[in-house]
N, C-alpha and C. Protein backbone atom coordinates (compact mmCIF):
# COMPACT_ATOMS: atom_id res chain seq x y z
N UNK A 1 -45.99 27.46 5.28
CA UNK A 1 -45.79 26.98 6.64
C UNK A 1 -44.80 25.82 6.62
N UNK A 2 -44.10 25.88 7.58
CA UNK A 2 -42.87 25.03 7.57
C UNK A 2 -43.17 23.86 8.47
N UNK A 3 -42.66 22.86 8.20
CA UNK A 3 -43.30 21.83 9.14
C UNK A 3 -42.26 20.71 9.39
N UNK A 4 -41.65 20.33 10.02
CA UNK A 4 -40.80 18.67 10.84
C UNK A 4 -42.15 17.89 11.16
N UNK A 5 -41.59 16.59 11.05
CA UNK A 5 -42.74 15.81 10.86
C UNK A 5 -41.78 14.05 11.62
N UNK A 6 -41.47 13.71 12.30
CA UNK A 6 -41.09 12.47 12.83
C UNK A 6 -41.95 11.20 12.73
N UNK A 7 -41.11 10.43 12.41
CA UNK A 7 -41.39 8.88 12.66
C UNK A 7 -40.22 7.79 12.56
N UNK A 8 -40.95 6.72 13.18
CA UNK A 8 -40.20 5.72 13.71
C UNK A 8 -39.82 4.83 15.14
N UNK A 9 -39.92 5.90 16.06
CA UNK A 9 -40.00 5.88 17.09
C UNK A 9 -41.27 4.50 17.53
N UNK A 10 -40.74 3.96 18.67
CA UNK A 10 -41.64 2.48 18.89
C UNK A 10 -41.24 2.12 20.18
N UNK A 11 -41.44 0.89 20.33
CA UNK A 11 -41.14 -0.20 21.55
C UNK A 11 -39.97 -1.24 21.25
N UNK A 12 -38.91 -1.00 22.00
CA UNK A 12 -37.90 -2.25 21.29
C UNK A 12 -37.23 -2.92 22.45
N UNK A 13 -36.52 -3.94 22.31
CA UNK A 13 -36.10 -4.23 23.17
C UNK A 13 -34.77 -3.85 23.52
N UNK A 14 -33.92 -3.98 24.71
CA UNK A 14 -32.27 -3.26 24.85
C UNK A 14 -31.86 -4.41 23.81
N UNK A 15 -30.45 -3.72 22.95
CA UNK A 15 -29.87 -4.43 22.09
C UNK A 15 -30.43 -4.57 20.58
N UNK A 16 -31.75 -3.54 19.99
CA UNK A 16 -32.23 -3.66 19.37
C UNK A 16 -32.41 -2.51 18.32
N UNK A 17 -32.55 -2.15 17.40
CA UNK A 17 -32.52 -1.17 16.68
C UNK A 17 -33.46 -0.38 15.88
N UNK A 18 -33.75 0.64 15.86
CA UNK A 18 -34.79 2.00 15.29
C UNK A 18 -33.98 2.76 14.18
N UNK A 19 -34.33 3.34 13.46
CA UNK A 19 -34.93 4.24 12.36
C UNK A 19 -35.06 5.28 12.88
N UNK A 20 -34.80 6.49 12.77
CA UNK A 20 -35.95 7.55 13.16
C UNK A 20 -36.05 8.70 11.60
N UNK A 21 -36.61 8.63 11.26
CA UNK A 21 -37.07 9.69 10.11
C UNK A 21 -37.51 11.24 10.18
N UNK A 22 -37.29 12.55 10.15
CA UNK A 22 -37.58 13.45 9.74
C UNK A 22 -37.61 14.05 8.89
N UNK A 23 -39.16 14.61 8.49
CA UNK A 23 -38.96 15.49 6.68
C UNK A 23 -39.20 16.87 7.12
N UNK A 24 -38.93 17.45 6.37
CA UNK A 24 -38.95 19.16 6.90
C UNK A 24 -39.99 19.14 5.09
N UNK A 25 -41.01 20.18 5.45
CA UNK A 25 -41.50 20.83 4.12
C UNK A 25 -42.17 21.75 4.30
N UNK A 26 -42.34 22.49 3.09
CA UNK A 26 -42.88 23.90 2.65
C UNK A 26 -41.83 24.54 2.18
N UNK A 27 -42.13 25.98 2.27
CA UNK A 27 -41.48 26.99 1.36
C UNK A 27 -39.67 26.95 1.84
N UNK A 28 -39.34 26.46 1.81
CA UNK A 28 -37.75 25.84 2.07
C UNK A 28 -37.01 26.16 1.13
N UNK A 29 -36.12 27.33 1.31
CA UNK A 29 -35.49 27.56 0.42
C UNK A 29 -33.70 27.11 0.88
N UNK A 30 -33.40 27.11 2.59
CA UNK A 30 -32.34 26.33 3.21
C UNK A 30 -32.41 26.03 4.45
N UNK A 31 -31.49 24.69 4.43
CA UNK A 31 -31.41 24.34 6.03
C UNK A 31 -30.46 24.03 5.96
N UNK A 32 -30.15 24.54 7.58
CA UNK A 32 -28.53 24.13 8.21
C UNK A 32 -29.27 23.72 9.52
N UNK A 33 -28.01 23.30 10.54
CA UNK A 33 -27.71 22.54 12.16
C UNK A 33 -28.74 21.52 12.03
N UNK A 34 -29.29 20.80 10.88
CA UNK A 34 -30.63 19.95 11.48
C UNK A 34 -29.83 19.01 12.31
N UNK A 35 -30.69 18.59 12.88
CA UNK A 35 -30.25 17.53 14.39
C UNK A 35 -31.50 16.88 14.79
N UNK A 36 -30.93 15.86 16.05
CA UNK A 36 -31.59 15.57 16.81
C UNK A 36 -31.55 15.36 18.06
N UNK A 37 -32.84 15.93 18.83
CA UNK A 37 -32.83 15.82 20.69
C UNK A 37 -33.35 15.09 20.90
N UNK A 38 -33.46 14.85 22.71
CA UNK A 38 -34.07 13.73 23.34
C UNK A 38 -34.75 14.44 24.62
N UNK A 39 -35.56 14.10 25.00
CA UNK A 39 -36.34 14.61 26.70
C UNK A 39 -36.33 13.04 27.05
N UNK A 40 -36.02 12.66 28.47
CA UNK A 40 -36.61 11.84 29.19
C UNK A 40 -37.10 12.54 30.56
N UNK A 41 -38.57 11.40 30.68
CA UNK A 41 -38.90 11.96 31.89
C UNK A 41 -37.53 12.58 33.13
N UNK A 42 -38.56 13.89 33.20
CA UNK A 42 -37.43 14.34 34.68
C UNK A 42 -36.11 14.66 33.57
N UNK A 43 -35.84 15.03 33.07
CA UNK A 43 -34.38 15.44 32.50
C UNK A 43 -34.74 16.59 31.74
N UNK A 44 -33.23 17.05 31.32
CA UNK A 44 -33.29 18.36 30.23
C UNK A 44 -33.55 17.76 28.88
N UNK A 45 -33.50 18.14 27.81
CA UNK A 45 -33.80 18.23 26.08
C UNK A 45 -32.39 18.27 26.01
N UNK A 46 -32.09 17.19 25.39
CA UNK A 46 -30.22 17.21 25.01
C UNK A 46 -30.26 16.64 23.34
N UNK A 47 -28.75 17.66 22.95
CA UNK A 47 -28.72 16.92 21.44
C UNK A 47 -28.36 15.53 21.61
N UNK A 48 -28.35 14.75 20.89
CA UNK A 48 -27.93 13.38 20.67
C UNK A 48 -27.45 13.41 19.45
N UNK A 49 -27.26 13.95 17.55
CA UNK A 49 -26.69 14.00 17.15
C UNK A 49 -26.89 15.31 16.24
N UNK A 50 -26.37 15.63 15.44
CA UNK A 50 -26.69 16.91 14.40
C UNK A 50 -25.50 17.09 13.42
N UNK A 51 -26.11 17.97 12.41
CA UNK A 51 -25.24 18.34 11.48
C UNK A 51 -24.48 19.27 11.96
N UNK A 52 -23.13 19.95 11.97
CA UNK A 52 -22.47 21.39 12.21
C UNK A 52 -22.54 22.40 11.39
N UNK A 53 -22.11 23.42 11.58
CA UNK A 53 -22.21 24.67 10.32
C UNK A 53 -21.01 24.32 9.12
N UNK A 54 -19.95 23.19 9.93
CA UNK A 54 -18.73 22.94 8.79
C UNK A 54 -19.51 21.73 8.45
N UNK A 55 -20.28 21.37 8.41
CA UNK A 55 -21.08 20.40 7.73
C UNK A 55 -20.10 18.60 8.31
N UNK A 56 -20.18 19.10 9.50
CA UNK A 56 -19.56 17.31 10.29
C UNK A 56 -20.70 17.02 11.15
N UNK A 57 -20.57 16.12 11.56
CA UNK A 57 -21.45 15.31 12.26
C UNK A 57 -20.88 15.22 13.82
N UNK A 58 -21.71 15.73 14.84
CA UNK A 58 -21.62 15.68 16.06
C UNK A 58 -22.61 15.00 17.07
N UNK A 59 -22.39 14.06 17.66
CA UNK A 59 -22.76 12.94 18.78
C UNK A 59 -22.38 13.43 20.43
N UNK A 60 -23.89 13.23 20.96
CA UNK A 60 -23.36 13.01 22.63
C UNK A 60 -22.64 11.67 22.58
N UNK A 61 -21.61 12.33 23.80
CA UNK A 61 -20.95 10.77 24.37
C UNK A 61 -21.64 9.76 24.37
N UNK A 62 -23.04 9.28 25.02
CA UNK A 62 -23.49 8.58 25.35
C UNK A 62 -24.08 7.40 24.40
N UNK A 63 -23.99 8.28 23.08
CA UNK A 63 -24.46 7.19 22.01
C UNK A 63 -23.33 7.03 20.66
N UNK A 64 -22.35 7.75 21.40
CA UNK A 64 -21.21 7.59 19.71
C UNK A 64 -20.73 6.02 19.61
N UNK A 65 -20.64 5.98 18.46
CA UNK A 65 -20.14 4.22 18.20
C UNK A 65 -21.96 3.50 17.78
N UNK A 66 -22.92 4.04 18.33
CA UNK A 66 -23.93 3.07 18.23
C UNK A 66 -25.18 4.21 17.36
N UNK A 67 -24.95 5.09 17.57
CA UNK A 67 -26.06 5.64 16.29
C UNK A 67 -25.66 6.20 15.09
N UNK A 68 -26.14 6.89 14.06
CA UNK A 68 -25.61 7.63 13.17
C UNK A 68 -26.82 8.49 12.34
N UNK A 69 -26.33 9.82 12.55
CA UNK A 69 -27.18 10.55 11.65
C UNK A 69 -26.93 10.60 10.35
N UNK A 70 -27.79 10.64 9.65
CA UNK A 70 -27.66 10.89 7.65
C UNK A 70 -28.43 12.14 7.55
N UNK A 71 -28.66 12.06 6.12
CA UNK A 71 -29.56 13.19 5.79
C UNK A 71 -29.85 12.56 4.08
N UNK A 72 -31.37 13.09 3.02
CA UNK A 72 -31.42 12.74 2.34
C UNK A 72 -31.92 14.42 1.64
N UNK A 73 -31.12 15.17 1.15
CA UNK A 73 -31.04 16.38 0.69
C UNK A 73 -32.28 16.36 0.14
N UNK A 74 -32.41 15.74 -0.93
CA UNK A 74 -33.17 15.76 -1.95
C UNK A 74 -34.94 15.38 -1.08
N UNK A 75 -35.03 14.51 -0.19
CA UNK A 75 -36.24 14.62 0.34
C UNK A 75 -36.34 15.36 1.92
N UNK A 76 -35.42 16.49 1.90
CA UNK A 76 -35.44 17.24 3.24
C UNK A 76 -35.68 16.48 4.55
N UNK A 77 -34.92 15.22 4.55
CA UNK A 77 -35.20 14.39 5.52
C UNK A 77 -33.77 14.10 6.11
N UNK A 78 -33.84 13.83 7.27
CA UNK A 78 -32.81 13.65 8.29
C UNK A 78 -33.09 12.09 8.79
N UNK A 79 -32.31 11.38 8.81
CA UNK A 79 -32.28 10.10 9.61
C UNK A 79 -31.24 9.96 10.84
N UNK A 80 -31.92 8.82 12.01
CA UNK A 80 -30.86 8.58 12.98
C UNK A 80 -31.31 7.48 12.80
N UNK A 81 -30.43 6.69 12.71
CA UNK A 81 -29.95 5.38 12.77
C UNK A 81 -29.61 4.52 14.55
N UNK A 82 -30.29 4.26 15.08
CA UNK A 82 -30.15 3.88 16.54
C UNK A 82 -30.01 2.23 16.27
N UNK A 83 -28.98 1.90 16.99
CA UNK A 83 -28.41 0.85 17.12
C UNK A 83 -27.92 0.32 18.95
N UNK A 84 -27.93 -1.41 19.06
CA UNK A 84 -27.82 -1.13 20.33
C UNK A 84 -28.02 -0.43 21.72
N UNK A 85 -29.83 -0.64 21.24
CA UNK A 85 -30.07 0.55 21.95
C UNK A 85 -30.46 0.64 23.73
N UNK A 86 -30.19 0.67 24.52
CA UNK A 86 -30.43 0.48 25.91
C UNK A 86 -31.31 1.33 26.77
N UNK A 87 -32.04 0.74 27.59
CA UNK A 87 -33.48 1.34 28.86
C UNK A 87 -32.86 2.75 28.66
N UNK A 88 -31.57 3.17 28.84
CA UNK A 88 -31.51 4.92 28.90
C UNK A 88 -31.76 5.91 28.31
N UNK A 89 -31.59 4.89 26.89
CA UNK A 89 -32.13 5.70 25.45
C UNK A 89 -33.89 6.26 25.51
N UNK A 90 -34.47 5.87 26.05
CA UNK A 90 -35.84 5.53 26.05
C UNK A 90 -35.88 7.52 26.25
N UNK A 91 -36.94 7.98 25.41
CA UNK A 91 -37.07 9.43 25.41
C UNK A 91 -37.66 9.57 24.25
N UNK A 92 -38.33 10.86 24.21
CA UNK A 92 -39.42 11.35 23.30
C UNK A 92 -38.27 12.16 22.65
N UNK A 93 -37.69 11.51 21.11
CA UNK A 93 -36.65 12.11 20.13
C UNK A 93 -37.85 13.30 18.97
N UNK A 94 -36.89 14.19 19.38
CA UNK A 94 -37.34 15.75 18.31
C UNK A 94 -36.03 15.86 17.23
N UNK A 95 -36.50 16.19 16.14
CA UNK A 95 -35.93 16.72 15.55
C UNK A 95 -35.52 18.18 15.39
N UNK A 96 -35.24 19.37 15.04
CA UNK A 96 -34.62 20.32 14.96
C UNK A 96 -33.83 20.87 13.55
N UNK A 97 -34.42 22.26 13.31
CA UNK A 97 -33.52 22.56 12.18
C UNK A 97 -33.87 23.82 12.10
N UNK A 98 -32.45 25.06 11.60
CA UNK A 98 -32.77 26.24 11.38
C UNK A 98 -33.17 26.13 9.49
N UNK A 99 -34.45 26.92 9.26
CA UNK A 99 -34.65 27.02 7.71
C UNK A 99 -34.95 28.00 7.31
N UNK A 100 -34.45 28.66 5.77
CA UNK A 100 -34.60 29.65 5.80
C UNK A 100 -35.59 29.44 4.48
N UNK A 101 -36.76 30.68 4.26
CA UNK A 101 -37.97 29.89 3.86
C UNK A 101 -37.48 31.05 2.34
N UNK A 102 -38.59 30.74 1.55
CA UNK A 102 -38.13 31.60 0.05
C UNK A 102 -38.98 33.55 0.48
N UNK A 103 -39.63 33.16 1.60
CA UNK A 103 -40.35 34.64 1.60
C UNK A 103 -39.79 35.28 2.70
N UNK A 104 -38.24 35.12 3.12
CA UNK A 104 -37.82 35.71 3.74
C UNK A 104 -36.01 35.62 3.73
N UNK A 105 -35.95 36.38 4.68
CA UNK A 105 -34.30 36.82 4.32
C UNK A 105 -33.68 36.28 6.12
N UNK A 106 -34.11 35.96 7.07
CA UNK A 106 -33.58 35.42 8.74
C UNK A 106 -34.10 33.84 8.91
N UNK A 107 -33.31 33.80 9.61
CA UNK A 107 -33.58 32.13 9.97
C UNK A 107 -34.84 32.03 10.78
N UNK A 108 -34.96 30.69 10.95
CA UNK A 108 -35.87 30.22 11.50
C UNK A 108 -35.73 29.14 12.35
N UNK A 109 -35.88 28.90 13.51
CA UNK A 109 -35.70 27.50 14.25
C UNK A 109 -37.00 26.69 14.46
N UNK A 110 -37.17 25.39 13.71
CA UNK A 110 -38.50 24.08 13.97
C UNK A 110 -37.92 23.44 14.98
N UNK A 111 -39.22 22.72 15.29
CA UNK A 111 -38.97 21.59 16.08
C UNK A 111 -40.26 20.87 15.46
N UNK A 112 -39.88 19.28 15.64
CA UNK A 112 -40.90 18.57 15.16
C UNK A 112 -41.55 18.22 16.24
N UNK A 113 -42.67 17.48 16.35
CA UNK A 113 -43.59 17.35 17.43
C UNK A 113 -42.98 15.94 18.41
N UNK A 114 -41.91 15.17 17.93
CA UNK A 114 -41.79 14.21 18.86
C UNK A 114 -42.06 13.03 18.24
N UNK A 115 -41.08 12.01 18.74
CA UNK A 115 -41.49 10.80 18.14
C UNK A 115 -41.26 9.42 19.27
N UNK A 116 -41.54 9.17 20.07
CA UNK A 116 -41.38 8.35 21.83
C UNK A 116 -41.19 6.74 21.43
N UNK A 117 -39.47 7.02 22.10
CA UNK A 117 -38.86 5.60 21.90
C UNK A 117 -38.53 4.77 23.35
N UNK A 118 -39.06 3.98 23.28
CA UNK A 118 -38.93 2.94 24.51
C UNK A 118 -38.29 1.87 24.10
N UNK A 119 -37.27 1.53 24.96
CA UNK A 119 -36.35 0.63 25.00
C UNK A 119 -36.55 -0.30 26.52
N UNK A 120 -36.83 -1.37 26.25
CA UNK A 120 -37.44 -2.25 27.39
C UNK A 120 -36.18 -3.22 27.86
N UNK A 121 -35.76 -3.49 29.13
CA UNK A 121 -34.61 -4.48 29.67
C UNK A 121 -35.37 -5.77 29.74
């Protein structure tokens, strides 16, 4: 069983900065597009950053210059780096990733359960 797993997510103030952590585990044999979304109340689920299939890094407008995604291969973990962060940011951040597991041959799309970041003015 494959599993995303988030943390980090908290209470901060605007101008202030988060962490966000995702580990992907189990039978994992690959992952590609991992990323990360956002829901705020009343809105759609939008990416905010992710890996590409050419393996670059892609940002909504709204946060380029102030966040940054990583990744740590070796512990199937994805980081966003939130910086400067402002009341708009405030949203329940998911992670995301297609994996392809060792007992099969098609992808797979996770989502992790959510990790709710509030950014206070």
């Amino acid at each position: 069983q494959v599993q995303l797993v988030e943390s980090g997510g908290g209470l901060v103030q605007a101008g202030g900065s988060l962490r966000l952590s995702c580990a992907a585990s189990g039978s994992i044999f690959s992952i590609n597009l991992m990323g990360w979304y956002r829901q705020a109340p009343g809105k759609q689920r939008e990416l905010v950053a992710g890996f590409t299939r050419g393996g670059t890094t892609t940002y909504a407008e709204s946060v380029k210059g102030r966040f940054t995604i990583s990744r740590d291969d070796a512990k199937n973990t994805v980081y966003l780096q939130m910086n400067s962060l402002k009341p708009e940011d405030t949203a329940v951040y998911y992670c995301n990733a297609d994996i392809l597991t060792h007992f099969t041959t098609t992808w797979a799309n996770y989502w992790g359960q959510g990790t709710q970041v509030t950014v206070s003015s």
